[in-house]
C-alpha atoms as a PDB file:
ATOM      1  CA  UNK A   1     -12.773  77.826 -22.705  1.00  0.00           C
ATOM      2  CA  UNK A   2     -11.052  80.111 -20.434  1.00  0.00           C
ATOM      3  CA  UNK A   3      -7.954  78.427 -21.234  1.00  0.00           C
ATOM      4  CA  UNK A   4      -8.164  78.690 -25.044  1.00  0.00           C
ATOM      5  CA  UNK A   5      -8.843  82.341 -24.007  1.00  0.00           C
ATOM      6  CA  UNK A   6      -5.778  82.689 -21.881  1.00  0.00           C
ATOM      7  CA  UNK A   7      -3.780  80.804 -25.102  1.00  0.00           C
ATOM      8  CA  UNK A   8      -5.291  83.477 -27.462  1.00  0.00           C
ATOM      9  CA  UNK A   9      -4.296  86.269 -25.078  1.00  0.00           C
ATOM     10  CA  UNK A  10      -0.479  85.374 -24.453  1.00  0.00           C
ATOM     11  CA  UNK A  11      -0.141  84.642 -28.156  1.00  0.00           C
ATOM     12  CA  UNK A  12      -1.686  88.094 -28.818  1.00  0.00           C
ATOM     13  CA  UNK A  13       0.839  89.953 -26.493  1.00  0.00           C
ATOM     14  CA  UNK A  14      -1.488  93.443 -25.986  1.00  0.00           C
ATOM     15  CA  UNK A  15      -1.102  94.076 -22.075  1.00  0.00           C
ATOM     16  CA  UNK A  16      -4.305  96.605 -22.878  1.00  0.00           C
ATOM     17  CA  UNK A  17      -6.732  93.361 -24.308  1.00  0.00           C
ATOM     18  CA  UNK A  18      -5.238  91.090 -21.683  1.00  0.00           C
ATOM     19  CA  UNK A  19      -6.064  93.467 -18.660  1.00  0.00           C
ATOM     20  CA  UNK A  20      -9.540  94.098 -19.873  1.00  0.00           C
ATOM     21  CA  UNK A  21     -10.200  90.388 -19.977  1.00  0.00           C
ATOM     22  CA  UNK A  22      -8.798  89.834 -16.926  1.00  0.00           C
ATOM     23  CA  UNK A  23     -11.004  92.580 -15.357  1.00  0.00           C
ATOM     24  CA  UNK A  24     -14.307  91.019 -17.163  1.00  0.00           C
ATOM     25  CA  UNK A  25     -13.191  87.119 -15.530  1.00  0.00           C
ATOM     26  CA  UNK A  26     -12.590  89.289 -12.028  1.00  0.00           C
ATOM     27  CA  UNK A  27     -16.308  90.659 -12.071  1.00  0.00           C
ATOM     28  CA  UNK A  28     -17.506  87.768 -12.746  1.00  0.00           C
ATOM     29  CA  UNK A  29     -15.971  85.524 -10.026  1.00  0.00           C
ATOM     30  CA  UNK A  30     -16.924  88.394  -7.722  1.00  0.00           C
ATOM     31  CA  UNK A  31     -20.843  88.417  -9.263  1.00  0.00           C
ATOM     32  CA  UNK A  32     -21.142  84.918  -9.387  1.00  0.00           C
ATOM     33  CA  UNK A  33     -19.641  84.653  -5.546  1.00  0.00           C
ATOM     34  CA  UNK A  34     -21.994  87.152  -4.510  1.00  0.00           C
ATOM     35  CA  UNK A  35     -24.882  85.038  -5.627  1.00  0.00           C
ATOM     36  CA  UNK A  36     -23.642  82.081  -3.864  1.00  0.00           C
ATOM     37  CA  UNK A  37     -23.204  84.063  -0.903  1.00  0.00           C
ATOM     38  CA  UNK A  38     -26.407  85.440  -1.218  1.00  0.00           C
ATOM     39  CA  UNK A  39     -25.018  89.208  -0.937  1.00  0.00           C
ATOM     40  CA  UNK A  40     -26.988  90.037  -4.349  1.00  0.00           C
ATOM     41  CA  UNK A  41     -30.221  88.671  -5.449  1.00  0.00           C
ATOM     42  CA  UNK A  42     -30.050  85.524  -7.740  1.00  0.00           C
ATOM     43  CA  UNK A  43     -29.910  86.208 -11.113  1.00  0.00           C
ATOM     44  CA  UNK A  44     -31.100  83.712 -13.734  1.00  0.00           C
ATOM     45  CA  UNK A  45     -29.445  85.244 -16.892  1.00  0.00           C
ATOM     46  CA  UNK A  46     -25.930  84.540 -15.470  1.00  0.00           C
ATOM     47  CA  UNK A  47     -26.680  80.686 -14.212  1.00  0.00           C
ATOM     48  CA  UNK A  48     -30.239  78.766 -13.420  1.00  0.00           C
ATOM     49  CA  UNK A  49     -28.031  76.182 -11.123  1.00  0.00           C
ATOM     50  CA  UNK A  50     -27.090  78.798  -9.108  1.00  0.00           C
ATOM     51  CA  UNK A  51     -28.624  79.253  -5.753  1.00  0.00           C
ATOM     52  CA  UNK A  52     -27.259  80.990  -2.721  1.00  0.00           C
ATOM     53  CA  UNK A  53     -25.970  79.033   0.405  1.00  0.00           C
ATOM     54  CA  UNK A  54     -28.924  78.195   2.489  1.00  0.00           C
ATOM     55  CA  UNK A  55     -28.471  78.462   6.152  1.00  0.00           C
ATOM     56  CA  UNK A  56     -31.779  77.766   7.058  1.00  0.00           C
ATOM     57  CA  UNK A  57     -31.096  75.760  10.593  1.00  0.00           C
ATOM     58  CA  UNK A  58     -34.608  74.256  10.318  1.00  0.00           C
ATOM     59  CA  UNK A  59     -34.005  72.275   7.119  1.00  0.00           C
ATOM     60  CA  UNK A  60     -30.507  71.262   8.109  1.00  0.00           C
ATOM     61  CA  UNK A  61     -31.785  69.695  11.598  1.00  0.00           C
ATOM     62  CA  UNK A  62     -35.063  67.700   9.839  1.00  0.00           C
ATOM     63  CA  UNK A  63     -32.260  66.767   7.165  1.00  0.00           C
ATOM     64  CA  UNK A  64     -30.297  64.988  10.130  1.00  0.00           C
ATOM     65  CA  UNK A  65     -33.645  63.964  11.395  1.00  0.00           C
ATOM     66  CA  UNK A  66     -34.116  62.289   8.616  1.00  0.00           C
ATOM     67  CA  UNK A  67     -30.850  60.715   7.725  1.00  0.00           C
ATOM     68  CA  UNK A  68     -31.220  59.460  12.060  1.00  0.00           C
ATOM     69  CA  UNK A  69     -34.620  58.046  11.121  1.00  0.00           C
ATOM     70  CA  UNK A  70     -33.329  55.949   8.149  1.00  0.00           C
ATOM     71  CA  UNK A  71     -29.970  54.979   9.463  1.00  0.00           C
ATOM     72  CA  UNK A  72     -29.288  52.930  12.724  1.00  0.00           C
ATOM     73  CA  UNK A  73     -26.686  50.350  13.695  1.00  0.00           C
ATOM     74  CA  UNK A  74     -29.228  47.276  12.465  1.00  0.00           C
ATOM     75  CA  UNK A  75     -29.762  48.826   9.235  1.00  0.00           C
ATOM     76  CA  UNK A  76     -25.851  50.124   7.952  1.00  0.00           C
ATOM     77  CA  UNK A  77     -25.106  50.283   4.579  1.00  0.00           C
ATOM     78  CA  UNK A  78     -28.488  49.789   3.662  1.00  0.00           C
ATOM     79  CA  UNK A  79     -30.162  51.975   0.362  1.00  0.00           C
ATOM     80  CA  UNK A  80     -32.493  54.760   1.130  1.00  0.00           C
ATOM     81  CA  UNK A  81     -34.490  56.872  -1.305  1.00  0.00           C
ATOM     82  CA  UNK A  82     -35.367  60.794  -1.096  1.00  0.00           C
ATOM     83  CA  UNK A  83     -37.839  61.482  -3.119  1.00  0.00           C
ATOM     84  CA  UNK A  84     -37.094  64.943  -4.354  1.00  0.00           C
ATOM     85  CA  UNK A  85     -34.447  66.821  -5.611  1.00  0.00           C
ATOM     86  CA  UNK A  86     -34.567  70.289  -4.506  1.00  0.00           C
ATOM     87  CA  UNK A  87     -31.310  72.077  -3.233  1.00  0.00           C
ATOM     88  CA  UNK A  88     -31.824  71.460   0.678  1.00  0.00           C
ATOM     89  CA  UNK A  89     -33.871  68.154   0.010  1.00  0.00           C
ATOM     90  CA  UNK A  90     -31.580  65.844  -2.429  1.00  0.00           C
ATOM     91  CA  UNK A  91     -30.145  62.567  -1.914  1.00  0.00           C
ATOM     92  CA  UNK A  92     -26.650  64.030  -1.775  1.00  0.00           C
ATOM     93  CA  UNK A  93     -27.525  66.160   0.912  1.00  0.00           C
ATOM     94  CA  UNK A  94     -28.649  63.490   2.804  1.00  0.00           C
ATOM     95  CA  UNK A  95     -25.614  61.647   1.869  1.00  0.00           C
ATOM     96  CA  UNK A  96     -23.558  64.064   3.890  1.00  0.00           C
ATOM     97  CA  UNK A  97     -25.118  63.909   6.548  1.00  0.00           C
ATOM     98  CA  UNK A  98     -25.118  60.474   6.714  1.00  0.00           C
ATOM     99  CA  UNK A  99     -21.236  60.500   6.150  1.00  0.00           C
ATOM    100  CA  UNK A 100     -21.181  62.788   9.244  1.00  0.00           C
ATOM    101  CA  UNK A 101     -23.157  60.094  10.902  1.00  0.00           C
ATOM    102  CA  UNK A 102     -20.015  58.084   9.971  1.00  0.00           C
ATOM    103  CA  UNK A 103     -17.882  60.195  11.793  1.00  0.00           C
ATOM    104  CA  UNK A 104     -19.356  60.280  15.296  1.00  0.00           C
ATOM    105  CA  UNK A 105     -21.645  56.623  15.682  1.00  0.00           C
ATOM    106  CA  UNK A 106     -19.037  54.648  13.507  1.00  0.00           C
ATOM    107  CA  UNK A 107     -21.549  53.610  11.125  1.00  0.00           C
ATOM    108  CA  UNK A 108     -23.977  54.869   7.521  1.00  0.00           C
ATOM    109  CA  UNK A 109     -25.931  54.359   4.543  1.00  0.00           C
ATOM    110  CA  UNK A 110     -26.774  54.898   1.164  1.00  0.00           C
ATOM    111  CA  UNK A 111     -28.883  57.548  -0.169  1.00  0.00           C
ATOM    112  CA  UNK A 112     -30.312  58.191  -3.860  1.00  0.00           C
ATOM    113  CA  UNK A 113     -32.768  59.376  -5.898  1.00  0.00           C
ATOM    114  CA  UNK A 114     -36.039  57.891  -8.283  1.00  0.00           C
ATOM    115  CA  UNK A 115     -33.331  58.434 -10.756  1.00  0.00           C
ATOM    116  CA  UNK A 116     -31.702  61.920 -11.578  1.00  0.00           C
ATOM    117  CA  UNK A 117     -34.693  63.292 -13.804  1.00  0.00           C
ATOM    118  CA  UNK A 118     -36.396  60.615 -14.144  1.00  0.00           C
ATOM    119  CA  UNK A 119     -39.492  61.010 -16.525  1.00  0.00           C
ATOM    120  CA  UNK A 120     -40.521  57.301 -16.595  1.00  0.00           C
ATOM    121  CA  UNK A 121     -42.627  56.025 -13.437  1.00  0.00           C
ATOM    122  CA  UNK A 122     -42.180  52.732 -13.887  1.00  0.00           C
ATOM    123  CA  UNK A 123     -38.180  52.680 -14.405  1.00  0.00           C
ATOM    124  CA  UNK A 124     -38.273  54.958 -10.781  1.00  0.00           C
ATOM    125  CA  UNK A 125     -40.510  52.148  -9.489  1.00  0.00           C
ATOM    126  CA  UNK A 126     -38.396  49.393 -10.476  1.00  0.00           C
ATOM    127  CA  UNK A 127     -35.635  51.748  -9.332  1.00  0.00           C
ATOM    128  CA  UNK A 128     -36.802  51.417  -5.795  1.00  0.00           C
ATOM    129  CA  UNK A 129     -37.414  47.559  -5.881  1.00  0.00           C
ATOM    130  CA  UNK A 130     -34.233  46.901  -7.642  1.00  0.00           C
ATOM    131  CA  UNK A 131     -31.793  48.860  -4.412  1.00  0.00           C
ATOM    132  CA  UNK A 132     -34.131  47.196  -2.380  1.00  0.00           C
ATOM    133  CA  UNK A 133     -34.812  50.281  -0.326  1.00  0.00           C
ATOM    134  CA  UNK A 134     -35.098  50.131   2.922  1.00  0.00           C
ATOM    135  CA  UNK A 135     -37.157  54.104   3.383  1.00  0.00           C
ATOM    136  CA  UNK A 136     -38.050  56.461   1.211  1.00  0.00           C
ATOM    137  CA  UNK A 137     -38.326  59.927   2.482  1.00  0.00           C
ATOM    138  CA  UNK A 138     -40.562  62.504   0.283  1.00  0.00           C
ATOM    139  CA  UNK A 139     -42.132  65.548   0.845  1.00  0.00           C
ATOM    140  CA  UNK A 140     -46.398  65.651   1.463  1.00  0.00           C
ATOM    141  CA  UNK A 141     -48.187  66.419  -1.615  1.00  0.00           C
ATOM    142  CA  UNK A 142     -49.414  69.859  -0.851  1.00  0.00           C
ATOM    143  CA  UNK A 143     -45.620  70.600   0.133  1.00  0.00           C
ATOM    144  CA  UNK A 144     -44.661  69.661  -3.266  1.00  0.00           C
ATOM    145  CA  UNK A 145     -44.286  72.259  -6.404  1.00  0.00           C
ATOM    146  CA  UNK A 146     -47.187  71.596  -8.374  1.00  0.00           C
ATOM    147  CA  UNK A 147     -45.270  73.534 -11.124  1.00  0.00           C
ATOM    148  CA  UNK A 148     -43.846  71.863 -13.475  1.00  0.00           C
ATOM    149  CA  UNK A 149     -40.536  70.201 -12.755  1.00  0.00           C
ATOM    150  CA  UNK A 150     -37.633  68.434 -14.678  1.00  0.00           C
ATOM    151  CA  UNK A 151     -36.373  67.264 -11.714  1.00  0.00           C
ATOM    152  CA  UNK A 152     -39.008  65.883  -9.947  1.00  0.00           C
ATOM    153  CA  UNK A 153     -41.596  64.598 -12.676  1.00  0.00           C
ATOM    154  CA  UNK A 154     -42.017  61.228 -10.662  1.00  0.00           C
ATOM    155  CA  UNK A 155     -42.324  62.200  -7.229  1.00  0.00           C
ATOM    156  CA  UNK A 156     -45.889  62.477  -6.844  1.00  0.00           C
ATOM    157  CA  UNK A 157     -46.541  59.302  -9.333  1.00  0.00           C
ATOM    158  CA  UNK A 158     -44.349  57.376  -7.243  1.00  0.00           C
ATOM    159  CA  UNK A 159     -45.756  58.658  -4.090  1.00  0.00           C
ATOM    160  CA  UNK A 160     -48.946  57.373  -4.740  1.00  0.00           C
ATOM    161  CA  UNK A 161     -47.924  54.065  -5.816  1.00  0.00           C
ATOM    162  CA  UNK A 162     -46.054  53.677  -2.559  1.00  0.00           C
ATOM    163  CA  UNK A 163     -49.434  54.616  -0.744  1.00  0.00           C
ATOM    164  CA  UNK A 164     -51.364  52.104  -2.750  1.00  0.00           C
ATOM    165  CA  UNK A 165     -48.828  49.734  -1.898  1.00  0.00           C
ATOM    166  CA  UNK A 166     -48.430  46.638   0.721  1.00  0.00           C
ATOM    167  CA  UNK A 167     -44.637  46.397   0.238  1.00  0.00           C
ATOM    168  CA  UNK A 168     -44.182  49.656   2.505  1.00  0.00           C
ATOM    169  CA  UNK A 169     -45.777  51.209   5.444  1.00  0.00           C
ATOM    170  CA  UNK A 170     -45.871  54.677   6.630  1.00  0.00           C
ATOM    171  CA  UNK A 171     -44.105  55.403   9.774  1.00  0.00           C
ATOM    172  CA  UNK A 172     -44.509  57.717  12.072  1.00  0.00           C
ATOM    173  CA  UNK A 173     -44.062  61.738  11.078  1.00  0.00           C
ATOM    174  CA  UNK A 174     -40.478  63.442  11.379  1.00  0.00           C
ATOM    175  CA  UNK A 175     -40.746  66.821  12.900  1.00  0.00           C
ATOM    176  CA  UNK A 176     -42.881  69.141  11.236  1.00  0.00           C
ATOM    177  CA  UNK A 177     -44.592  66.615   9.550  1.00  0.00           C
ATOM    178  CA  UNK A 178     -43.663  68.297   5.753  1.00  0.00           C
ATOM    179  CA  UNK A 179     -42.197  64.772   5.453  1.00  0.00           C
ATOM    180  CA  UNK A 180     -43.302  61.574   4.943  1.00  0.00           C
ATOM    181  CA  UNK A 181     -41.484  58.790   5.652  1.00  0.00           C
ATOM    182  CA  UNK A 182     -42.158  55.029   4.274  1.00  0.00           C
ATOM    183  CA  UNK A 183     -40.382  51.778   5.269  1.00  0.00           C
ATOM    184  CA  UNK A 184     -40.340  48.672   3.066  1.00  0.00           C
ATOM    185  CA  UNK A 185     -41.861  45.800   4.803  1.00  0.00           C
ATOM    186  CA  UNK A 186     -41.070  42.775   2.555  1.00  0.00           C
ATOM    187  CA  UNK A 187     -37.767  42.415   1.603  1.00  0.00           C
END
């Protein structure tokens, strides 16, 4: 769009119309930063995706908690699931971290979702025992939105099938026990 835009404006030649638009794309680059920054308060009319940076050191460190939990030398390259999608608990986040992982112990693995919106428990289930996960990290129920979600329709479904379930076990709590995370026993 912007460069059909810039197109229509060079063809136009009006310095006047060109430097107006230019001002309008300026303030917004500098409201849309701001957000991201978290210098102004979010604001939902401009973009819904949109959330500031969060530098909450807590969630980073259980992130890396988690991601040291899942991933050790014996068990590289091997799929893990989170459970969630939320902006500081996402499979790509953990993803990173496990790439950092890379970086310093020589070794990773995989992280991914139920399925990226998944509405349909039993394709998220099958999900899990197609990758052949080897944990599944997901937040307790009571730490869980119980608004509705688009993102995370399955979570709690699947969490309770997982609970029900001989094919994983719980292990022990990470941290501040918001998480819980499962291992798959039969492989």
């Amino acid at each position: 769009m912007t460069i059909v835009i810039s197109w229509i404006l060079a063809k136009a030649n009006q310095k006047i119309i060109v430097i107006f638009i230019g001002l309008i794309f300026a303030f917004q680059l500098f409201w849309v930063h701001s957000q991201a920054l978290g210098l102004t308060s979010i604001d939902p009319n401009i973009s819904y995706w949109l959330y500031p940076i969060d530098q909450n050191d807590a969630k980073k460190k259980l992130l890396t908690n988690i991601v040291n939990a899942t991933c050790n030398e014996s068990e590289k390259e091997r799929y893990n699931i989170i459970g969630q999608e939320l902006p500081w608990f996402n499979a790509n986040s953990a993803s990173y971290y496990s790439v950092k992982q890379l970086l310093t112990q020589g070794f990773h693995c995989y992280y991914t979702s139920l399925g990226y919106a998944e509405k349909d428990v039993d394709k998220a289930w099958q999900r899990l025992l197609d990758l052949n996960v080897n944990h599944i990290a997901m937040l307790r129920p009571d730490e869980q939105s119980q608004t509705p979600d688009p993102l995370n329709q399955v979570s709690l479904p699947i969490l309770k099938r997982i609970q029900n379930s001989s094919k994983f076990k719980l292990l022990l709590p990470i941290d501040d026990k918001s998480i819980l995370l499962y291992k798959q026993v039969s492989h």
